[in-house]
C-alpha atoms as a PDB file:
ATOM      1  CA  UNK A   1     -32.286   9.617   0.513  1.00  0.00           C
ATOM      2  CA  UNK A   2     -34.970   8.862   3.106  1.00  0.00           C
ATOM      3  CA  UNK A   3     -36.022   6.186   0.813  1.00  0.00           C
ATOM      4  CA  UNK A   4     -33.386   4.290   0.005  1.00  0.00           C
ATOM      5  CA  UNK A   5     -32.180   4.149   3.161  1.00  0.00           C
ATOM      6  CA  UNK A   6     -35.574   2.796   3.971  1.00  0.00           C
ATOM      7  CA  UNK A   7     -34.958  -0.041   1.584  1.00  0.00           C
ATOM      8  CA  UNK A   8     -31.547  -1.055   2.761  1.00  0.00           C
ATOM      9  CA  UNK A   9     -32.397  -1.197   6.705  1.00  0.00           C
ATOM     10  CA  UNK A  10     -35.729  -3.239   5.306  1.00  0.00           C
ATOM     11  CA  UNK A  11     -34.577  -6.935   5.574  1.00  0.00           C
ATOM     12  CA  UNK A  12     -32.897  -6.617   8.352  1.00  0.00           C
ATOM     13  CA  UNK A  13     -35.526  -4.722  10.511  1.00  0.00           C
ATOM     14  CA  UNK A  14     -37.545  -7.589   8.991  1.00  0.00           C
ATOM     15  CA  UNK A  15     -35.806 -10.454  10.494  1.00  0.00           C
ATOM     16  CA  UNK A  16     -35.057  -8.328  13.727  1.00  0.00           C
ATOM     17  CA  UNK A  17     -38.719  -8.161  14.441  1.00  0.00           C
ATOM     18  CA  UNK A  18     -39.233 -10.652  17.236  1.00  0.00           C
ATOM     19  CA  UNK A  19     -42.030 -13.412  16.044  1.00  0.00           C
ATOM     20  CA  UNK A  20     -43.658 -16.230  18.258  1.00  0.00           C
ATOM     21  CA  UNK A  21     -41.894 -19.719  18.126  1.00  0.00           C
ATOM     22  CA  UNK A  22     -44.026 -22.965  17.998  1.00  0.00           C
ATOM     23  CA  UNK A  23     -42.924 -25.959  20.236  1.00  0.00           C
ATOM     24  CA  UNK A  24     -44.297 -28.994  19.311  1.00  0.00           C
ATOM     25  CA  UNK A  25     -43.813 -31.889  22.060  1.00  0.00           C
ATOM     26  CA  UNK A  26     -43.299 -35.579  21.035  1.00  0.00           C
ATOM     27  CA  UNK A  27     -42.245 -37.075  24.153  1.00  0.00           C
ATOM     28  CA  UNK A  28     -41.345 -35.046  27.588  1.00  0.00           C
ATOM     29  CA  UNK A  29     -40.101 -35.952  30.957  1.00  0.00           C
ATOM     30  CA  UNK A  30     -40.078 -34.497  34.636  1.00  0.00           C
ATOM     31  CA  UNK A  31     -36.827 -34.406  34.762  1.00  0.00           C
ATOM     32  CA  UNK A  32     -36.021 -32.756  31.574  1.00  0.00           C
ATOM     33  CA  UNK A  33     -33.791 -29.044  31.356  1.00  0.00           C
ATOM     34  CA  UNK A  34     -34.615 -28.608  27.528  1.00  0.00           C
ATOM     35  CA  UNK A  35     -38.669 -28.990  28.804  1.00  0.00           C
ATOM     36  CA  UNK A  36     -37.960 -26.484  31.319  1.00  0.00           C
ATOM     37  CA  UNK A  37     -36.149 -24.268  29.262  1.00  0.00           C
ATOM     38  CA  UNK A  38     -39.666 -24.252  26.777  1.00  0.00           C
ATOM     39  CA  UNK A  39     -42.544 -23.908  29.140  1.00  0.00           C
ATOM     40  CA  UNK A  40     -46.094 -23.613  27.805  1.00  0.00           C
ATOM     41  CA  UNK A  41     -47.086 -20.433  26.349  1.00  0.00           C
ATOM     42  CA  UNK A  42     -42.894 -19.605  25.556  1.00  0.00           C
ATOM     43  CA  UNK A  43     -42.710 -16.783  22.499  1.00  0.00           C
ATOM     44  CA  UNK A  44     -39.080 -16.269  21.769  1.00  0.00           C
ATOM     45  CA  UNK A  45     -36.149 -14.983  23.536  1.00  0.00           C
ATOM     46  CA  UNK A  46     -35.431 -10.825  23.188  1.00  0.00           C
ATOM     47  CA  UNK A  47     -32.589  -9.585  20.861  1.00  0.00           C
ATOM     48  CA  UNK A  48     -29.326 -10.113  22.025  1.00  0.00           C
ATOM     49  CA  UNK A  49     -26.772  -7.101  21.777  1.00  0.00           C
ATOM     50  CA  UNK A  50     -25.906  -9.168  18.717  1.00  0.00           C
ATOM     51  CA  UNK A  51     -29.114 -10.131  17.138  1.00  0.00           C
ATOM     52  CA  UNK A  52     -29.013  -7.007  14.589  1.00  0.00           C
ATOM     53  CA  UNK A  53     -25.333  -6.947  13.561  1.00  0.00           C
ATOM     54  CA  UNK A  54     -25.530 -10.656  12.726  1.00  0.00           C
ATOM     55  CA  UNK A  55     -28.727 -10.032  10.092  1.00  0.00           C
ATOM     56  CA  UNK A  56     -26.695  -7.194   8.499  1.00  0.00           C
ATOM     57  CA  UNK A  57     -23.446  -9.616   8.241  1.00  0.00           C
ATOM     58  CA  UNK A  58     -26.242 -12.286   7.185  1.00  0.00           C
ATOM     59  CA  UNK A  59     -27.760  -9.989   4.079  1.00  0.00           C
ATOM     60  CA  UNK A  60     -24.476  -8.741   3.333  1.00  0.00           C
ATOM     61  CA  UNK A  61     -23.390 -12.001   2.773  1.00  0.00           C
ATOM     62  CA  UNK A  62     -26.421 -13.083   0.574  1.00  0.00           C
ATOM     63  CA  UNK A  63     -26.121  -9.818  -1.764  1.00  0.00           C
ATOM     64  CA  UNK A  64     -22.578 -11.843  -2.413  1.00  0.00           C
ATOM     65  CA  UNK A  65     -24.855 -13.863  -5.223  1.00  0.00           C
ATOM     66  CA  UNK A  66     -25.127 -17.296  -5.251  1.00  0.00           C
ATOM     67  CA  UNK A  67     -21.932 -20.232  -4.273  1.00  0.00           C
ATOM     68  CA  UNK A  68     -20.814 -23.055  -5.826  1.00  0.00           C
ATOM     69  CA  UNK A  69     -22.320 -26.027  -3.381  1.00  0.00           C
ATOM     70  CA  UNK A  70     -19.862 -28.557  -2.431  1.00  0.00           C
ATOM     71  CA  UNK A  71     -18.602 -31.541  -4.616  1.00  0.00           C
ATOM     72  CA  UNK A  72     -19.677 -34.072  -2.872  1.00  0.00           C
ATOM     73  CA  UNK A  73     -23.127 -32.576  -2.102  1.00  0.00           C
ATOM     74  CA  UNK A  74     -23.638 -32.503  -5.618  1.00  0.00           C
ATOM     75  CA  UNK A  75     -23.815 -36.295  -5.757  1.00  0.00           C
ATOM     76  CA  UNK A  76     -26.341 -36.396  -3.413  1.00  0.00           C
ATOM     77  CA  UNK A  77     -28.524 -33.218  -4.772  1.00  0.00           C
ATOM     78  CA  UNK A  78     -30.393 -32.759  -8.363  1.00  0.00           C
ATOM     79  CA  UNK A  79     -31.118 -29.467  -8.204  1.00  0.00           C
ATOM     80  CA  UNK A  80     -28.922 -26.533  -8.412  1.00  0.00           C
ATOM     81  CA  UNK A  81     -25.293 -25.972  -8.507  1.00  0.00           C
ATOM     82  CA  UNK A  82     -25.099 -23.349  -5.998  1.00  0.00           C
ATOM     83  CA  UNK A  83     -26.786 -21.855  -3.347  1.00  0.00           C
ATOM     84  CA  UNK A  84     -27.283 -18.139  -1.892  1.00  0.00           C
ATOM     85  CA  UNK A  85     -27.015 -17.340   1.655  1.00  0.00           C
ATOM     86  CA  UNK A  86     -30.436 -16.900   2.199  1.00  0.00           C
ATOM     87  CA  UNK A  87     -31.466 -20.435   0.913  1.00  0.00           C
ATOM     88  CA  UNK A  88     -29.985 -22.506   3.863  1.00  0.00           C
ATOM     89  CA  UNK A  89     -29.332 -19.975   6.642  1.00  0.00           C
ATOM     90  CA  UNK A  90     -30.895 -20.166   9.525  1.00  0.00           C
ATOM     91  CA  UNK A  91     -33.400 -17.980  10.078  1.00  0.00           C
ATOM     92  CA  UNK A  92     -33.743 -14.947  12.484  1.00  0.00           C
ATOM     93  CA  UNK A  93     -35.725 -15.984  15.043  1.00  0.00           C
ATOM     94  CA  UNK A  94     -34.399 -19.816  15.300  1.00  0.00           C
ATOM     95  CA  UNK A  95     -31.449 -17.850  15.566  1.00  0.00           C
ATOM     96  CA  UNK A  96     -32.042 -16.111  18.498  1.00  0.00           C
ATOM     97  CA  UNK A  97     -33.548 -19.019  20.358  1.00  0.00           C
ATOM     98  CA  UNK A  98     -29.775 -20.653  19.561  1.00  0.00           C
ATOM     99  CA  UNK A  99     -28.123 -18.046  21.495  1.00  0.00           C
ATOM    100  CA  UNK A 100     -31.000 -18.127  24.463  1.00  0.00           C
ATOM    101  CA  UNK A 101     -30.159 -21.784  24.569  1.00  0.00           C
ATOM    102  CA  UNK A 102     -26.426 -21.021  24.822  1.00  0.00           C
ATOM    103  CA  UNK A 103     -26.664 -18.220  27.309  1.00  0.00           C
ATOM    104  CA  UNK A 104     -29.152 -20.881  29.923  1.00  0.00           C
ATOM    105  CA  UNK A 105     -26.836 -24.142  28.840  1.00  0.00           C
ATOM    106  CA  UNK A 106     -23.485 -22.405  29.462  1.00  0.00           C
ATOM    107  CA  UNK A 107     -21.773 -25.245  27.238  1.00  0.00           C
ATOM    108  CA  UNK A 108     -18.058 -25.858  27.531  1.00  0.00           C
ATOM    109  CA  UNK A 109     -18.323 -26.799  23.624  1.00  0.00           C
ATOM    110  CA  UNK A 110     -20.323 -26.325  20.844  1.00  0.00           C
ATOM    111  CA  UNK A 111     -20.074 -28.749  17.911  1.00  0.00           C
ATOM    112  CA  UNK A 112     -21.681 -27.245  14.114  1.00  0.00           C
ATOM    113  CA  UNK A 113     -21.836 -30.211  11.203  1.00  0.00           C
ATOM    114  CA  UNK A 114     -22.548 -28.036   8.489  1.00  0.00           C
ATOM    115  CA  UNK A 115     -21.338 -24.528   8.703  1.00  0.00           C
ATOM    116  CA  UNK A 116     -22.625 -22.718   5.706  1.00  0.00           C
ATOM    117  CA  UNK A 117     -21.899 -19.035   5.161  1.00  0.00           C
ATOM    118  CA  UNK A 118     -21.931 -18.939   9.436  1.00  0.00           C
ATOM    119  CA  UNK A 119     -24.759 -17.556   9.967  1.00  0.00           C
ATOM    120  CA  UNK A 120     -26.215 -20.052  12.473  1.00  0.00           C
ATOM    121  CA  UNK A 121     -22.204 -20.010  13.902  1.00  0.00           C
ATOM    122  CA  UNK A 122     -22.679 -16.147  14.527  1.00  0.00           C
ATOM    123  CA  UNK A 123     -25.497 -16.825  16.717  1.00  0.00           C
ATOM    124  CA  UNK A 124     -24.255 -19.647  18.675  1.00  0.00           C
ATOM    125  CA  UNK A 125     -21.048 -17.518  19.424  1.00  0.00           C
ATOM    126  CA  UNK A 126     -23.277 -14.128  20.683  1.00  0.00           C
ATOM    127  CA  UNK A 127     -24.455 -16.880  23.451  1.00  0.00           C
ATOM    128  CA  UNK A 128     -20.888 -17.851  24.162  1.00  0.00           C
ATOM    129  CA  UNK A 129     -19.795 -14.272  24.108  1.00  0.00           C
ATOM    130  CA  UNK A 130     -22.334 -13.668  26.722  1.00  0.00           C
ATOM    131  CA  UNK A 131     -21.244 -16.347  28.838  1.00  0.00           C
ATOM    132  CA  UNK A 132     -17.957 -15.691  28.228  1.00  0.00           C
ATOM    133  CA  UNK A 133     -17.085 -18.900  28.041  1.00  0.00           C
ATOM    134  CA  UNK A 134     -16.741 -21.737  25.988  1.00  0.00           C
ATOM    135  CA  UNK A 135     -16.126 -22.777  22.413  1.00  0.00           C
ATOM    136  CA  UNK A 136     -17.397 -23.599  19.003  1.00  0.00           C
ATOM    137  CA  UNK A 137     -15.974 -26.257  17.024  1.00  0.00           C
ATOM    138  CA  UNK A 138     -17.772 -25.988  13.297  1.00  0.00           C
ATOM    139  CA  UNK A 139     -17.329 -28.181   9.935  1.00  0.00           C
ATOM    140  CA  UNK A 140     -18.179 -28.134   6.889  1.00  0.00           C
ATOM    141  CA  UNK A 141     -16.094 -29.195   3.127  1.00  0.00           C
ATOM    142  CA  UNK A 142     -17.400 -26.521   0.921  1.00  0.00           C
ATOM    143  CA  UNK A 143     -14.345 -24.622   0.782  1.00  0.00           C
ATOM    144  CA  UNK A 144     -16.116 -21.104  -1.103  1.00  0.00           C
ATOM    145  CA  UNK A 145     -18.502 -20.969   1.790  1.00  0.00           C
ATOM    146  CA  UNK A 146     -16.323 -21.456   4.786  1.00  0.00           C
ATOM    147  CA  UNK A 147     -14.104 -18.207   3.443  1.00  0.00           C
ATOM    148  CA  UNK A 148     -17.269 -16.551   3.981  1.00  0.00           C
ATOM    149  CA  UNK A 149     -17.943 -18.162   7.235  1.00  0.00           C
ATOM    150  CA  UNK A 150     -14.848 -17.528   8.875  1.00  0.00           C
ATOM    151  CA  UNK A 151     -15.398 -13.871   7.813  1.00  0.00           C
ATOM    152  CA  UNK A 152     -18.681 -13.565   9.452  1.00  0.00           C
ATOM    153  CA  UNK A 153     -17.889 -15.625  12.708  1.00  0.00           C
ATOM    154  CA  UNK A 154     -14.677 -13.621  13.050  1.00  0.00           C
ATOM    155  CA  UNK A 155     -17.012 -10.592  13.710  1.00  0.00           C
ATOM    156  CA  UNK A 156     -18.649 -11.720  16.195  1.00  0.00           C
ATOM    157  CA  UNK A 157     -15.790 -13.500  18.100  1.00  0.00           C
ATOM    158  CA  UNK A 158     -12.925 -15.365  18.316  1.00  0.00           C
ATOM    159  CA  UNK A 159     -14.426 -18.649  20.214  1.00  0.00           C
ATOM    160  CA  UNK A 160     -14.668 -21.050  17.280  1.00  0.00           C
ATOM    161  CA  UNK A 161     -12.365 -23.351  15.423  1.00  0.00           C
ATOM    162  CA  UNK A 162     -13.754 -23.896  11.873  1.00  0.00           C
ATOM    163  CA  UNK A 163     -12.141 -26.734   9.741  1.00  0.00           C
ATOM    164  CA  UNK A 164     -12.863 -27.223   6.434  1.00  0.00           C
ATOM    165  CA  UNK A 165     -13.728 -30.954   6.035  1.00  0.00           C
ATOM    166  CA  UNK A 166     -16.386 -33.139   7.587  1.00  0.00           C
ATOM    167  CA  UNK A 167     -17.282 -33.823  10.981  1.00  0.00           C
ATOM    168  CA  UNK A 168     -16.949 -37.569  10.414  1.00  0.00           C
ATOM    169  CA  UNK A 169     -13.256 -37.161   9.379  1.00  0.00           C
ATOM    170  CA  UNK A 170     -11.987 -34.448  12.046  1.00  0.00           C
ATOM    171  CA  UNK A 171     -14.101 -34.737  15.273  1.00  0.00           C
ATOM    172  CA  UNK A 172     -11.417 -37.065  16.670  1.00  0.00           C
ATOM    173  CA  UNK A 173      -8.734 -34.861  15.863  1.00  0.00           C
ATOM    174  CA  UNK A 174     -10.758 -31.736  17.152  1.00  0.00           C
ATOM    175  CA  UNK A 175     -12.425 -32.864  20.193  1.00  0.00           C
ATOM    176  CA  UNK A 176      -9.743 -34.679  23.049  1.00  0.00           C
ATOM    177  CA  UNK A 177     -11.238 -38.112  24.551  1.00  0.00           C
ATOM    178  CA  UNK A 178     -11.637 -36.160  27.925  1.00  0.00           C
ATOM    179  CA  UNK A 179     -14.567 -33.609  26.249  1.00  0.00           C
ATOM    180  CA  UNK A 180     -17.510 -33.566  25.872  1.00  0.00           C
ATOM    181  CA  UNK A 181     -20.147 -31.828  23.259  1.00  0.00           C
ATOM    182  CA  UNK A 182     -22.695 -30.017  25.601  1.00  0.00           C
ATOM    183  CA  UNK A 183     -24.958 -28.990  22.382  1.00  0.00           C
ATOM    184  CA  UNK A 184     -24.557 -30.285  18.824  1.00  0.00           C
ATOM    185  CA  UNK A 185     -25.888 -28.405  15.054  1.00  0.00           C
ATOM    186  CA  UNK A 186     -26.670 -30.887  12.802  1.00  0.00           C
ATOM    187  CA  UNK A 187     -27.354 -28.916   9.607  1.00  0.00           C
ATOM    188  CA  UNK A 188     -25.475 -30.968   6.607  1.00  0.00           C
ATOM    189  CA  UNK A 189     -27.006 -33.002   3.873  1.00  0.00           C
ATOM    190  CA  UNK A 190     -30.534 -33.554   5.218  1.00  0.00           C
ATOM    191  CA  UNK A 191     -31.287 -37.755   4.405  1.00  0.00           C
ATOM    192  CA  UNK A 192     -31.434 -40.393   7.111  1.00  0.00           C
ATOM    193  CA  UNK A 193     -28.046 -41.874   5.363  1.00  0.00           C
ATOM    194  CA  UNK A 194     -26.153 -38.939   6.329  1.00  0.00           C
ATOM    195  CA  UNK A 195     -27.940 -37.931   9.917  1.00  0.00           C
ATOM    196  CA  UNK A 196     -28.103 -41.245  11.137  1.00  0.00           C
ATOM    197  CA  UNK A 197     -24.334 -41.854  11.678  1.00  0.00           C
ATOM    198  CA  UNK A 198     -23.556 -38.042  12.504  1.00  0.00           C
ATOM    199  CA  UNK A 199     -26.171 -38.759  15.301  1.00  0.00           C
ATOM    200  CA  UNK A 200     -24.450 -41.773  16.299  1.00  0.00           C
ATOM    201  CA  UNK A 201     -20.968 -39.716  16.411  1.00  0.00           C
ATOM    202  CA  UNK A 202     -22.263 -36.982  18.120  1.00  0.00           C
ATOM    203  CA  UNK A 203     -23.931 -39.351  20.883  1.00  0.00           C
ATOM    204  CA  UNK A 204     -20.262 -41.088  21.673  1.00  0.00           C
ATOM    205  CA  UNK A 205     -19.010 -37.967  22.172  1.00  0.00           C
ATOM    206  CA  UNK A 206     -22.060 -36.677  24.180  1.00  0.00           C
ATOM    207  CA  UNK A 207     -23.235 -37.189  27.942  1.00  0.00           C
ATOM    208  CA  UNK A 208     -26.562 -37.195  30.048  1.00  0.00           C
ATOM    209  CA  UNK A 209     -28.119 -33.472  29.706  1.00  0.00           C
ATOM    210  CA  UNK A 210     -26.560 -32.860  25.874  1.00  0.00           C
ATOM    211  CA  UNK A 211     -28.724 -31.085  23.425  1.00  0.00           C
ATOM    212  CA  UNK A 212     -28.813 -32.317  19.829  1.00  0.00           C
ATOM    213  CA  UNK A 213     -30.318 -30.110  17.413  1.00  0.00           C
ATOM    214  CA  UNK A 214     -31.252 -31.198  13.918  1.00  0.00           C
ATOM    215  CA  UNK A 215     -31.760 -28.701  11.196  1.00  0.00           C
ATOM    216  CA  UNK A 216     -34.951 -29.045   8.171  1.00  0.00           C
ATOM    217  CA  UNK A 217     -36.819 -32.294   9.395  1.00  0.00           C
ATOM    218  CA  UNK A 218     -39.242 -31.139   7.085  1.00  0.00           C
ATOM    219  CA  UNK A 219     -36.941 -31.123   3.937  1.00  0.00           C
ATOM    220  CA  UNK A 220     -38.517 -34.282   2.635  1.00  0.00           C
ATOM    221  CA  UNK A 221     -40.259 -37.674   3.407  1.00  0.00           C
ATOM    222  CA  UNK A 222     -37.239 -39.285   4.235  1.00  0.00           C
ATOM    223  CA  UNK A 223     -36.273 -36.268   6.746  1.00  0.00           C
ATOM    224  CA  UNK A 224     -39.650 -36.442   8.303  1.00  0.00           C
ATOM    225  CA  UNK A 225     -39.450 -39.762   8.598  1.00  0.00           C
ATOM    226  CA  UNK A 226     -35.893 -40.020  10.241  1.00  0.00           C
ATOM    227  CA  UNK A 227     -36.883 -37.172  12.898  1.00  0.00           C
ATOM    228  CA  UNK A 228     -39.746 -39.305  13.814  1.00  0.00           C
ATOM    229  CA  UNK A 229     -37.694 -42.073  14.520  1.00  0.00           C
ATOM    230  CA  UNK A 230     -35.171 -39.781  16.018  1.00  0.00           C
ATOM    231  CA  UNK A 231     -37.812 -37.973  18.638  1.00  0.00           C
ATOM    232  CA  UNK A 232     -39.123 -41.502  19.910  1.00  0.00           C
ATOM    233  CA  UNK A 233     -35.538 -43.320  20.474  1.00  0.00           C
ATOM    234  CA  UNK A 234     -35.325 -44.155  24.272  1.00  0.00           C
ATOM    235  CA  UNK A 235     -31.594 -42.529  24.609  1.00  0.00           C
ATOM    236  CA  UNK A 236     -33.060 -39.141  24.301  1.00  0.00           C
ATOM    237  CA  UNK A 237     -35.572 -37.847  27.596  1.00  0.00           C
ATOM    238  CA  UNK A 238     -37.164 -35.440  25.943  1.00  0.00           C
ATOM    239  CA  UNK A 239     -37.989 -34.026  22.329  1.00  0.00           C
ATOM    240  CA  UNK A 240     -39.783 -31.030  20.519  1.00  0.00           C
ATOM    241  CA  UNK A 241     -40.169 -29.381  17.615  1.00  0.00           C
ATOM    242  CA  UNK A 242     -39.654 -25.555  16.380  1.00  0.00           C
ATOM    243  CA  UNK A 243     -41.628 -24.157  14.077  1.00  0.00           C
ATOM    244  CA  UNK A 244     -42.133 -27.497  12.472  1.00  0.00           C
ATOM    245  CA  UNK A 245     -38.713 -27.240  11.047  1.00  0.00           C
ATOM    246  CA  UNK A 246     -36.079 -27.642  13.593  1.00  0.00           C
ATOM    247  CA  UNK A 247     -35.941 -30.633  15.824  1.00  0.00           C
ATOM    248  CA  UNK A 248     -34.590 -30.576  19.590  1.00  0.00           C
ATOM    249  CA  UNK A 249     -33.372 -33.697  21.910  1.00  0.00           C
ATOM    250  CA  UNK A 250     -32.278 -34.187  25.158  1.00  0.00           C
ATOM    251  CA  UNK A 251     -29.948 -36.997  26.000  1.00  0.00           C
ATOM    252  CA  UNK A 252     -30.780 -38.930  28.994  1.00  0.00           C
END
């Protein structure tokens, strides 16, 4: 008995475990709140109340099997069909950080491209719950995965609206002209085709102290590349990345 509990509390004691996070500066600024928020020598946030609830929701999720990925994902994707949980959630400790950065930015709205089984969207929303306050506006197509989502977010709490369809079609109808995103996620199909013009929405829609995040600049050559471009444009103050995976910008 001892034993098997052992080996179902593993994976998530695993991910619980707090680990260091790297920040990697490509351009800073004096002025910056995202450079103050990351001083030198900064580890990673504690646990939140949150932090092991949403790894059991996470692995419970991924024991689910693997998903059919979305249609038109498929067009843009050689490999396979479908997709577990584990293979494009965010991970624990990237996690965390996301609800630090919520708690310290106190954002009126939150805005996900690219919800996935809501893992990332549970961890955004334990920052929100802490603040009590604000909201989380997350999209994504795949229509499998965002049943799952909404189950997992709905755990956690009841500050999101998540619409199945893409950001490009429904921010407009989501987001009034009078508001503004305070921190975007974007975490959909990872080429410069597709992050380029997100970006571009996002920034229309964003003002002077905004936090974009983009998800897997590593994925490839061409997502290297566009996150290089990305950390050096003049609109953005500041920029940094996490663990070489996860790229942060501050609009100026």
């Amino acid at each position: 008995m001892i034993i098997n509990f052992k080996h179902i509390i593993k994976p998530y004691v695993a991910n619980y475990r707090p680990r260091k996070l790297e920040v990697q500066w490509a351009k800073k600024s004096d002025n910056s709140w995202l450079e103050d928020l990351l001083p030198n020598g900064f580890t990673e946030p504690k646990p939140s109340d949150y932090s092991l609830k949403i790894e059991r929701y996470a692995q419970l999720t991924n024991q689910k099997g693997p998903q059919p990925i979305w249609e038109g994902y498929k067009q843009n994707n050689k490999g396979l069909p479908t997709r577990c949980s584990n293979d494009v959630r965010t991970e624990a400790t990237i996690g965390r950080f996301f609800t630090y950065l919520v708690e310290e930015k106190k954002p009126n709205t939150i805005v996900e491209i690219g919800t996935a089984f809501g893992v990332s969207g549970m961890y955004f929303l334990a920052g929100l719950n802490k603040n009590n306050h604000g909201k989380l506006l997350t999209f994504d197509p795949n229509k499998v995965w965002t049943d799952l989502a909404r189950e997992n977010l709905s755990k956690i709490s009841d500050r999101f609206e998540l619409t199945v369809g893409t950001f490009e079609d429904h921010i407009d109808a989501k987001l009034s002209k009078n508001e503004c995103i305070d921190i975007a996620f974007i975490d959909a199909i990872h080429t410069k085709q597709f992050v380029v013009p997100q970006l571009e929405l996002v920034l229309s829609r964003a003002k002077k102290g905004s936090i974009i995040i983009l998800d897997d600049i590593n994925f490839s050559e061409n997502m290297s590349s566009c996150w290089h471009e990305i950390s050096l444009d003049p609109r953005f103050i500041c920029s940094a990345k996490l663990n070489n995976r996860v790229g942060l910008v501050e609009v100026g």
